[in-house]
PDB file of N, CA and C in Angstrom:
ATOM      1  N   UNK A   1     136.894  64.969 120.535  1.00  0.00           N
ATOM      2  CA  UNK A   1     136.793  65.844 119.381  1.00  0.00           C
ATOM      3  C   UNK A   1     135.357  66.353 119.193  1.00  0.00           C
ATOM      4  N   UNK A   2     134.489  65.172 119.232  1.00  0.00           N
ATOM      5  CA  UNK A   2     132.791  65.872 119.219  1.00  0.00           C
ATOM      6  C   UNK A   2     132.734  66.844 120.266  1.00  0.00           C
ATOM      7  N   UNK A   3     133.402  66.912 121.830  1.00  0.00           N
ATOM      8  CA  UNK A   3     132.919  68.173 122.617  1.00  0.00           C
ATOM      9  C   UNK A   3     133.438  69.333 122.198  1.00  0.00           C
ATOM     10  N   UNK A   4     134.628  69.287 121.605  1.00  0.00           N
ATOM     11  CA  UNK A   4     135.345  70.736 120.626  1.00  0.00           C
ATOM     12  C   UNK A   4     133.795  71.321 120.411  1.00  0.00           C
ATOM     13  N   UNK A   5     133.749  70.389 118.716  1.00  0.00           N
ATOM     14  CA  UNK A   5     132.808  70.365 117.862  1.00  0.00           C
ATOM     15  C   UNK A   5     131.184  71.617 118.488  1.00  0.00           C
ATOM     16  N   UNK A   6     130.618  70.586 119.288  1.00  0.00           N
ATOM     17  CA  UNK A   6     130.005  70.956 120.589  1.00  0.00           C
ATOM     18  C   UNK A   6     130.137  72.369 120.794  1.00  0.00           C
ATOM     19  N   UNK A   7     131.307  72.329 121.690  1.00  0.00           N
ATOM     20  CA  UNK A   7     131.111  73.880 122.485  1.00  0.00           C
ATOM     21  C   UNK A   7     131.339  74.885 121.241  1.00  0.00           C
ATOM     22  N   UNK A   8     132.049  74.609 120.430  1.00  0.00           N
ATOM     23  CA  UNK A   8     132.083  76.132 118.953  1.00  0.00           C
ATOM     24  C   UNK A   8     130.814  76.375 118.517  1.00  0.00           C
ATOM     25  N   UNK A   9     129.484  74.823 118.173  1.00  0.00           N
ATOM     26  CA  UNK A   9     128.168  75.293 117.816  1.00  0.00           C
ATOM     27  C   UNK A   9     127.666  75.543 119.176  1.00  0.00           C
ATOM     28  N   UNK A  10     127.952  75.576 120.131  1.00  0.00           N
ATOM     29  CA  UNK A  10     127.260  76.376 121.252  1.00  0.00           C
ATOM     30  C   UNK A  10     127.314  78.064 121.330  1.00  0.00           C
ATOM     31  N   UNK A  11     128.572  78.125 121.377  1.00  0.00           N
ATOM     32  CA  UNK A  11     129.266  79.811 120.908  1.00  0.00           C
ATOM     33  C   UNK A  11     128.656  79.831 119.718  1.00  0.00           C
ATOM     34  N   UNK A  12     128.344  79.795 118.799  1.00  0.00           N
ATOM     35  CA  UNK A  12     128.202  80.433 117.570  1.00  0.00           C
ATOM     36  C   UNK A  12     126.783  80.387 117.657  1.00  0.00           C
ATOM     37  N   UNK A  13     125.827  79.500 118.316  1.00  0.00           N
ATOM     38  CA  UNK A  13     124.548  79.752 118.456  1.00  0.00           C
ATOM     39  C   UNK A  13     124.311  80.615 119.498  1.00  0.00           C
ATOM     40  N   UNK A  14     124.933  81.124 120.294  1.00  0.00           N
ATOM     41  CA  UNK A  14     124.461  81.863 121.445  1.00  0.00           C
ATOM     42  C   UNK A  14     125.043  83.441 120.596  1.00  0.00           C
ATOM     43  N   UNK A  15     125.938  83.610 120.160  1.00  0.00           N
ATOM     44  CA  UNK A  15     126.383  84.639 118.839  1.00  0.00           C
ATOM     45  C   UNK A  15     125.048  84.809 118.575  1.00  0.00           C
ATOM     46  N   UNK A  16     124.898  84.017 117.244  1.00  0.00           N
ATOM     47  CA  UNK A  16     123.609  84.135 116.406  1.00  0.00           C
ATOM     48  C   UNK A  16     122.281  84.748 117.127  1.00  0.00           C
ATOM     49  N   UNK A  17     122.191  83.880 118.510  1.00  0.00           N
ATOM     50  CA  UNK A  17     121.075  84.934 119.153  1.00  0.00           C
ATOM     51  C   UNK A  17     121.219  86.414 119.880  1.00  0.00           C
ATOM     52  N   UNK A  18     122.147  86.691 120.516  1.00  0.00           N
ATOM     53  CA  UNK A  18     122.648  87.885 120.700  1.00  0.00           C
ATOM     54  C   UNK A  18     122.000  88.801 119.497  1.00  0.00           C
ATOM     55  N   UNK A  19     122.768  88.476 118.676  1.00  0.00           N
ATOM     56  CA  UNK A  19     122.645  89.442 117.335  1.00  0.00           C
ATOM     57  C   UNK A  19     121.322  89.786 116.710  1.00  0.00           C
ATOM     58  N   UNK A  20     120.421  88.326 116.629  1.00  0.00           N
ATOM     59  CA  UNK A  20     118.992  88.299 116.576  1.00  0.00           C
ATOM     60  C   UNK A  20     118.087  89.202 117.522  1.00  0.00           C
ATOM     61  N   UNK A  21     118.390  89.367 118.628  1.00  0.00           N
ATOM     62  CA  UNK A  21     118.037  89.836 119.696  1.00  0.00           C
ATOM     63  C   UNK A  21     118.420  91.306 119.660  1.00  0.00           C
ATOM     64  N   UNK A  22     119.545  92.122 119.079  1.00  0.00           N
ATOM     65  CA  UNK A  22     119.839  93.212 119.152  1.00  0.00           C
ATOM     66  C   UNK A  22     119.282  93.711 118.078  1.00  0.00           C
ATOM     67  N   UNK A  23     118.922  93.010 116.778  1.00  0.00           N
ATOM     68  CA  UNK A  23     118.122  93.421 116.126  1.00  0.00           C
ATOM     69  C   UNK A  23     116.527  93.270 116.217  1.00  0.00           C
ATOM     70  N   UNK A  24     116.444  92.779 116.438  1.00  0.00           N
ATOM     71  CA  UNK A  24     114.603  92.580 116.874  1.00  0.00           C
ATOM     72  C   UNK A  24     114.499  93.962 118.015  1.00  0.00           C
ATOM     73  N   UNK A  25     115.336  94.089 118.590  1.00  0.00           N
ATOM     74  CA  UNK A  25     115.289  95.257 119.932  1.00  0.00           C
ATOM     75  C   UNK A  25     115.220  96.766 118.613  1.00  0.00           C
ATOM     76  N   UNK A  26     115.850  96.809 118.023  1.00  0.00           N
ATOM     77  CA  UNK A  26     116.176  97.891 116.965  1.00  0.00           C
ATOM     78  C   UNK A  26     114.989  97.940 116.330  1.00  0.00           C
ATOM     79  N   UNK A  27     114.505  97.250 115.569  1.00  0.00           N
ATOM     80  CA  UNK A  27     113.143  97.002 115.029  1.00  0.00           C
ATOM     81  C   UNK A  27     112.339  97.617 116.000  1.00  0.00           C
ATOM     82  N   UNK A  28     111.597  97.096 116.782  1.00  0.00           N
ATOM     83  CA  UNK A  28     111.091  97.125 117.731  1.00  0.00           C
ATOM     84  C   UNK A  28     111.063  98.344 118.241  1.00  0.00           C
ATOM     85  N   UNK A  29     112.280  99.534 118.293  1.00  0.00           N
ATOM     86  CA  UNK A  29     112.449 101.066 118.683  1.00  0.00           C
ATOM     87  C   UNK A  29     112.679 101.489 117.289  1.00  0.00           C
ATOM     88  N   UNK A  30     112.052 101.804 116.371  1.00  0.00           N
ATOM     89  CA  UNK A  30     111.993 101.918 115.011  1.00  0.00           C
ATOM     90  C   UNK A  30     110.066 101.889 114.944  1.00  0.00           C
ATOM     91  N   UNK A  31     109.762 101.050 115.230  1.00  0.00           N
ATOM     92  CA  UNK A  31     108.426 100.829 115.517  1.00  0.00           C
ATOM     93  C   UNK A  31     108.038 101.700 115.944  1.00  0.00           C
ATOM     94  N   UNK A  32     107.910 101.907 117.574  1.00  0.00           N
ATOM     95  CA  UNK A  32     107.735 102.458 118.105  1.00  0.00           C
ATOM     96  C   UNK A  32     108.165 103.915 117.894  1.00  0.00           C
ATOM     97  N   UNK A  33     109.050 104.414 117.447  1.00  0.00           N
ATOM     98  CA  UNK A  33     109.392 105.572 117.250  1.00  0.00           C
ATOM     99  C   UNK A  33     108.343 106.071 115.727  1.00  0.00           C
ATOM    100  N   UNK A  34     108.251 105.133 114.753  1.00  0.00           N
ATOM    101  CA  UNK A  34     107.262 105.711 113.757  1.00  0.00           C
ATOM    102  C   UNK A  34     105.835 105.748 114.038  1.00  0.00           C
ATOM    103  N   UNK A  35     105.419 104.852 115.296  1.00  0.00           N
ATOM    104  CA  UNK A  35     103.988 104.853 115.770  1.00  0.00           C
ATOM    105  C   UNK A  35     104.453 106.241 116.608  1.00  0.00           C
ATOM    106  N   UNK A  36     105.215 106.335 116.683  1.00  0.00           N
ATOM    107  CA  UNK A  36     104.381 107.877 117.864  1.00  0.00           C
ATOM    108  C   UNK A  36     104.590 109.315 116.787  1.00  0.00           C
ATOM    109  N   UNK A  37     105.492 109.091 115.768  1.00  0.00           N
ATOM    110  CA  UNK A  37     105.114 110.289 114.964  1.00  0.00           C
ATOM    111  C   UNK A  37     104.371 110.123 114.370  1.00  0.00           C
ATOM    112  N   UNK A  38     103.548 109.037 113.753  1.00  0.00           N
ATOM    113  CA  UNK A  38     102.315 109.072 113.141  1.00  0.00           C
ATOM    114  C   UNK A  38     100.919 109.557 114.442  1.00  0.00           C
ATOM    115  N   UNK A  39     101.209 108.810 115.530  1.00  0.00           N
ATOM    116  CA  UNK A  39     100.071 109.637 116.471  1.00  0.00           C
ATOM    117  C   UNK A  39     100.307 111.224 116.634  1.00  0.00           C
ATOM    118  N   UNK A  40     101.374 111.997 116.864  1.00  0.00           N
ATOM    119  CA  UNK A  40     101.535 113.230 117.200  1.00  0.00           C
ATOM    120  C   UNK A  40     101.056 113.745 115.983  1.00  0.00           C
ATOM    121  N   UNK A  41     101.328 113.401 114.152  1.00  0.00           N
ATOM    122  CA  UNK A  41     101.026 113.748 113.561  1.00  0.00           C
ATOM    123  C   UNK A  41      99.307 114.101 113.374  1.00  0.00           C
ATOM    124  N   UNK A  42      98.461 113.040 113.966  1.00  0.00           N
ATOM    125  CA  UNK A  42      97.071 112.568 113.807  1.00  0.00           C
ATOM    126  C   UNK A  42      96.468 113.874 115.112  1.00  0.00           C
ATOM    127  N   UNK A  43      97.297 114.260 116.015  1.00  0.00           N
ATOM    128  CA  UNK A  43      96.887 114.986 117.222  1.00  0.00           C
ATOM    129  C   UNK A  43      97.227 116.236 116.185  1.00  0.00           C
ATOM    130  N   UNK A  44      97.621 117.324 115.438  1.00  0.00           N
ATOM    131  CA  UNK A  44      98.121 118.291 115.046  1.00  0.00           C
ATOM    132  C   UNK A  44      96.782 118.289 114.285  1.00  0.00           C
ATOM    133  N   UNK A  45      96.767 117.328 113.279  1.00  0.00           N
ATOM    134  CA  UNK A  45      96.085 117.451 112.407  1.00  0.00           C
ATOM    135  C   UNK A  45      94.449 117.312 112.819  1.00  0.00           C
ATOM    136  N   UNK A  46      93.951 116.675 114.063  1.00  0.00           N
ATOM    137  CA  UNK A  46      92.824 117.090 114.853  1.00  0.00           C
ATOM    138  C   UNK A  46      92.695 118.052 115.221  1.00  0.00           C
ATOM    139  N   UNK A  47      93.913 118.895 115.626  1.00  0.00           N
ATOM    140  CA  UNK A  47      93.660 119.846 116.940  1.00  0.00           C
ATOM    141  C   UNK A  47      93.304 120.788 115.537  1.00  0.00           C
ATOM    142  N   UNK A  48      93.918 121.082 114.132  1.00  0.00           N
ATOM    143  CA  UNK A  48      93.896 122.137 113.334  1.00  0.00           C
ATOM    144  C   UNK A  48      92.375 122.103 112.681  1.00  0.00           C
ATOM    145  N   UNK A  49      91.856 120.904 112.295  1.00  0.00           N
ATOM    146  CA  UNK A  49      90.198 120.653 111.900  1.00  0.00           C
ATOM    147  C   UNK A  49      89.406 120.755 112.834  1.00  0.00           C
ATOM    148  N   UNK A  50      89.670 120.871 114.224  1.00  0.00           N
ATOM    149  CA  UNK A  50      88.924 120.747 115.409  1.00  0.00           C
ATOM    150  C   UNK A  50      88.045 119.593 115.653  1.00  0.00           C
ATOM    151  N   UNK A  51      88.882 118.299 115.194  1.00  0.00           N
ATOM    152  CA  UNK A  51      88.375 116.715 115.379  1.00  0.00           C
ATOM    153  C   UNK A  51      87.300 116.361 114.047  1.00  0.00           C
ATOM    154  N   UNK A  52      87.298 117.757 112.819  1.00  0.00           N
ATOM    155  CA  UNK A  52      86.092 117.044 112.512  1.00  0.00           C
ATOM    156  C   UNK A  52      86.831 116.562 110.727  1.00  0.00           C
ATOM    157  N   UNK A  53      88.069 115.813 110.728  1.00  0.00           N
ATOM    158  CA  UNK A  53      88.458 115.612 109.656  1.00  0.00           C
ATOM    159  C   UNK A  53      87.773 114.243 108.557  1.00  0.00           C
ATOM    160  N   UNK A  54      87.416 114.503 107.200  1.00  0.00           N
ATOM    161  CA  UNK A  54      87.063 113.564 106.785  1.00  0.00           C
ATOM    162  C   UNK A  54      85.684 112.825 107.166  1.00  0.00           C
ATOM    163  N   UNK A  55      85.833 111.091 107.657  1.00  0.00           N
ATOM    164  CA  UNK A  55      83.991 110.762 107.741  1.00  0.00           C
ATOM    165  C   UNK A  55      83.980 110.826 109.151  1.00  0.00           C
ATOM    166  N   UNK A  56      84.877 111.434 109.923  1.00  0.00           N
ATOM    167  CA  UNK A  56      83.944 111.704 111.380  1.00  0.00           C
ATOM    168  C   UNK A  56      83.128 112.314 111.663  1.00  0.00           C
ATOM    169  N   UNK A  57      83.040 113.173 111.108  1.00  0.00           N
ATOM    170  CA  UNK A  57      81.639 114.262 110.961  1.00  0.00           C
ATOM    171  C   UNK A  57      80.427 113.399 110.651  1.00  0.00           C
ATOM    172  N   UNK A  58      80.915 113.401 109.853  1.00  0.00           N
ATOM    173  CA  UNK A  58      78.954 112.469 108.909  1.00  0.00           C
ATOM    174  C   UNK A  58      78.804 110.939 110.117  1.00  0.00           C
ATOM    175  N   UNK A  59      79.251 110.422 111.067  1.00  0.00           N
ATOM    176  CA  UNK A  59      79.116 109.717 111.785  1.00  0.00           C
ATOM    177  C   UNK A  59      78.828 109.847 113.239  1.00  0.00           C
ATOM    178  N   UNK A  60      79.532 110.769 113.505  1.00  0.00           N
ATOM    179  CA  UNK A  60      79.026 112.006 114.507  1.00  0.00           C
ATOM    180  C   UNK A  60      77.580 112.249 114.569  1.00  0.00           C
ATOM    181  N   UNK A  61      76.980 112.805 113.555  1.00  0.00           N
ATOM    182  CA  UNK A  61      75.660 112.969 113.383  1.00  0.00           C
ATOM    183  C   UNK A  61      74.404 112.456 112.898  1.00  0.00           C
ATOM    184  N   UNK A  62      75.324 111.002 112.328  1.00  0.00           N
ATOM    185  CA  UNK A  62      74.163 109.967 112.502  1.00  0.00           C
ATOM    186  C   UNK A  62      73.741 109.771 114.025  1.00  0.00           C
ATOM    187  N   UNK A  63      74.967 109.384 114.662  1.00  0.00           N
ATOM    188  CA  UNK A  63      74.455 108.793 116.062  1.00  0.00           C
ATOM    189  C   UNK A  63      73.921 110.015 117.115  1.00  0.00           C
ATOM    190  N   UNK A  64      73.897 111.236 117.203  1.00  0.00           N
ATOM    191  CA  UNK A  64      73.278 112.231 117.202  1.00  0.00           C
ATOM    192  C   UNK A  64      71.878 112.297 116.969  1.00  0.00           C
ATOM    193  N   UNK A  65      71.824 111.878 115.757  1.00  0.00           N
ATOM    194  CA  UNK A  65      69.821 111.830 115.065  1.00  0.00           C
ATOM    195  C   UNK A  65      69.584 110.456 115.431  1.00  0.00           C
ATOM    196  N   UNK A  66      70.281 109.387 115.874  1.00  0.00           N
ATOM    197  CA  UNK A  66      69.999 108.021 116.418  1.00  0.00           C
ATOM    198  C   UNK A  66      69.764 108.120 117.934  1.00  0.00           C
ATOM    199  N   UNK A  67      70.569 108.708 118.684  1.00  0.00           N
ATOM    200  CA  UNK A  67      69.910 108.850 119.921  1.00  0.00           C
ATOM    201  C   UNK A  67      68.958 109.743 119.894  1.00  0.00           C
ATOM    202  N   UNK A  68      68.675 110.817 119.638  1.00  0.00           N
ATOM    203  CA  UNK A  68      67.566 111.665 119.587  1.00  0.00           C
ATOM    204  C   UNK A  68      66.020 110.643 119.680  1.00  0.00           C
ATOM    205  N   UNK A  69      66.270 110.361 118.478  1.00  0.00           N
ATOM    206  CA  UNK A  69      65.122 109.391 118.167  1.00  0.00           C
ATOM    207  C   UNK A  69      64.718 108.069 118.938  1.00  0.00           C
ATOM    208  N   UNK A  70      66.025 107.674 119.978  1.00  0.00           N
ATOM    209  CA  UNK A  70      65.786 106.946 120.572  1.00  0.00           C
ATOM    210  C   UNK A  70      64.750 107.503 121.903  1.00  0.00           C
ATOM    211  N   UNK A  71      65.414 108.367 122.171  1.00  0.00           N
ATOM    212  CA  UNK A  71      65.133 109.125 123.187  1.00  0.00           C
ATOM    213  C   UNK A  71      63.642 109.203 123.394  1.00  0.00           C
ATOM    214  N   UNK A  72      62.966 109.871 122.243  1.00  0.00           N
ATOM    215  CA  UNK A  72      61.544 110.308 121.740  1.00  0.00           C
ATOM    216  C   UNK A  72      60.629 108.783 121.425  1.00  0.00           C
ATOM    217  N   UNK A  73      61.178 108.215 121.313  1.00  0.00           N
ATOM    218  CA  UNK A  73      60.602 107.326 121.506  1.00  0.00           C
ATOM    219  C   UNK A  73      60.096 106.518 123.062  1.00  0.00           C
ATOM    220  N   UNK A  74      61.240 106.849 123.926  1.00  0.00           N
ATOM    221  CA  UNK A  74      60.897 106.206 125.046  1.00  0.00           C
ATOM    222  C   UNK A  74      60.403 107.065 125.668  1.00  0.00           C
ATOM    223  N   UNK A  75      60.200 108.276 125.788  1.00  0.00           N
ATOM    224  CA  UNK A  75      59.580 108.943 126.101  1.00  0.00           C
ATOM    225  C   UNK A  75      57.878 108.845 126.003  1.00  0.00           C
ATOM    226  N   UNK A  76      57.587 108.689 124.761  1.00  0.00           N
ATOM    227  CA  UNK A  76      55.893 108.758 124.089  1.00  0.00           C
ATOM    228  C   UNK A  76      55.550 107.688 124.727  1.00  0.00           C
ATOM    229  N   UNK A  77      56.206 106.541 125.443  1.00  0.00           N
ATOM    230  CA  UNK A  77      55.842 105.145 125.874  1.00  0.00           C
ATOM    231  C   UNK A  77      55.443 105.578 126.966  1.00  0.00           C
ATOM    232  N   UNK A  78      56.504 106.209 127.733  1.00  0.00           N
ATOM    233  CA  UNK A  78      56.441 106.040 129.347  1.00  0.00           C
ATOM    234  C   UNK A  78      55.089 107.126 129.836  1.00  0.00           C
TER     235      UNK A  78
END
């Protein structure tokens, strides 16, 4: 009677993962499907500002006046 017992929680756990598994797979392409319209969205919206949306600009041109200055400096040494 315990191997009955047995093989039904075997079936019903191998069930349970199936199902776990077809959903985690779903998730998972749900994911992925909202990560790539948020990237295509982020490419539109670059290509229309011409990359310079928000604080990329002002960071852009720190490191711009940071190498410059690096530059001029090693220069006056050498």
């Amino acid at each position: 009677m315990g191997a009955v017992v047995s093989c039904f929680e075997a079936i019903f756990r191998t069930i349970g993962s199936v199902i776990m598994a077809i959903i985690s797979g779903i998730g998972n392409m749900l994911t992925a499907v909202i990560q790539g319209i948020v990237s295509f969205f982020g490419i539109i919206i670059s290509c229309i500002t011409c990359g310079h949306s928000g604080g990329n600009r002002r960071y852009r041109h720190r490191g711009m006046r940071g190498s410059g200055m690096r530059g001029s400096r090693m220069r006056s040494t050498v």
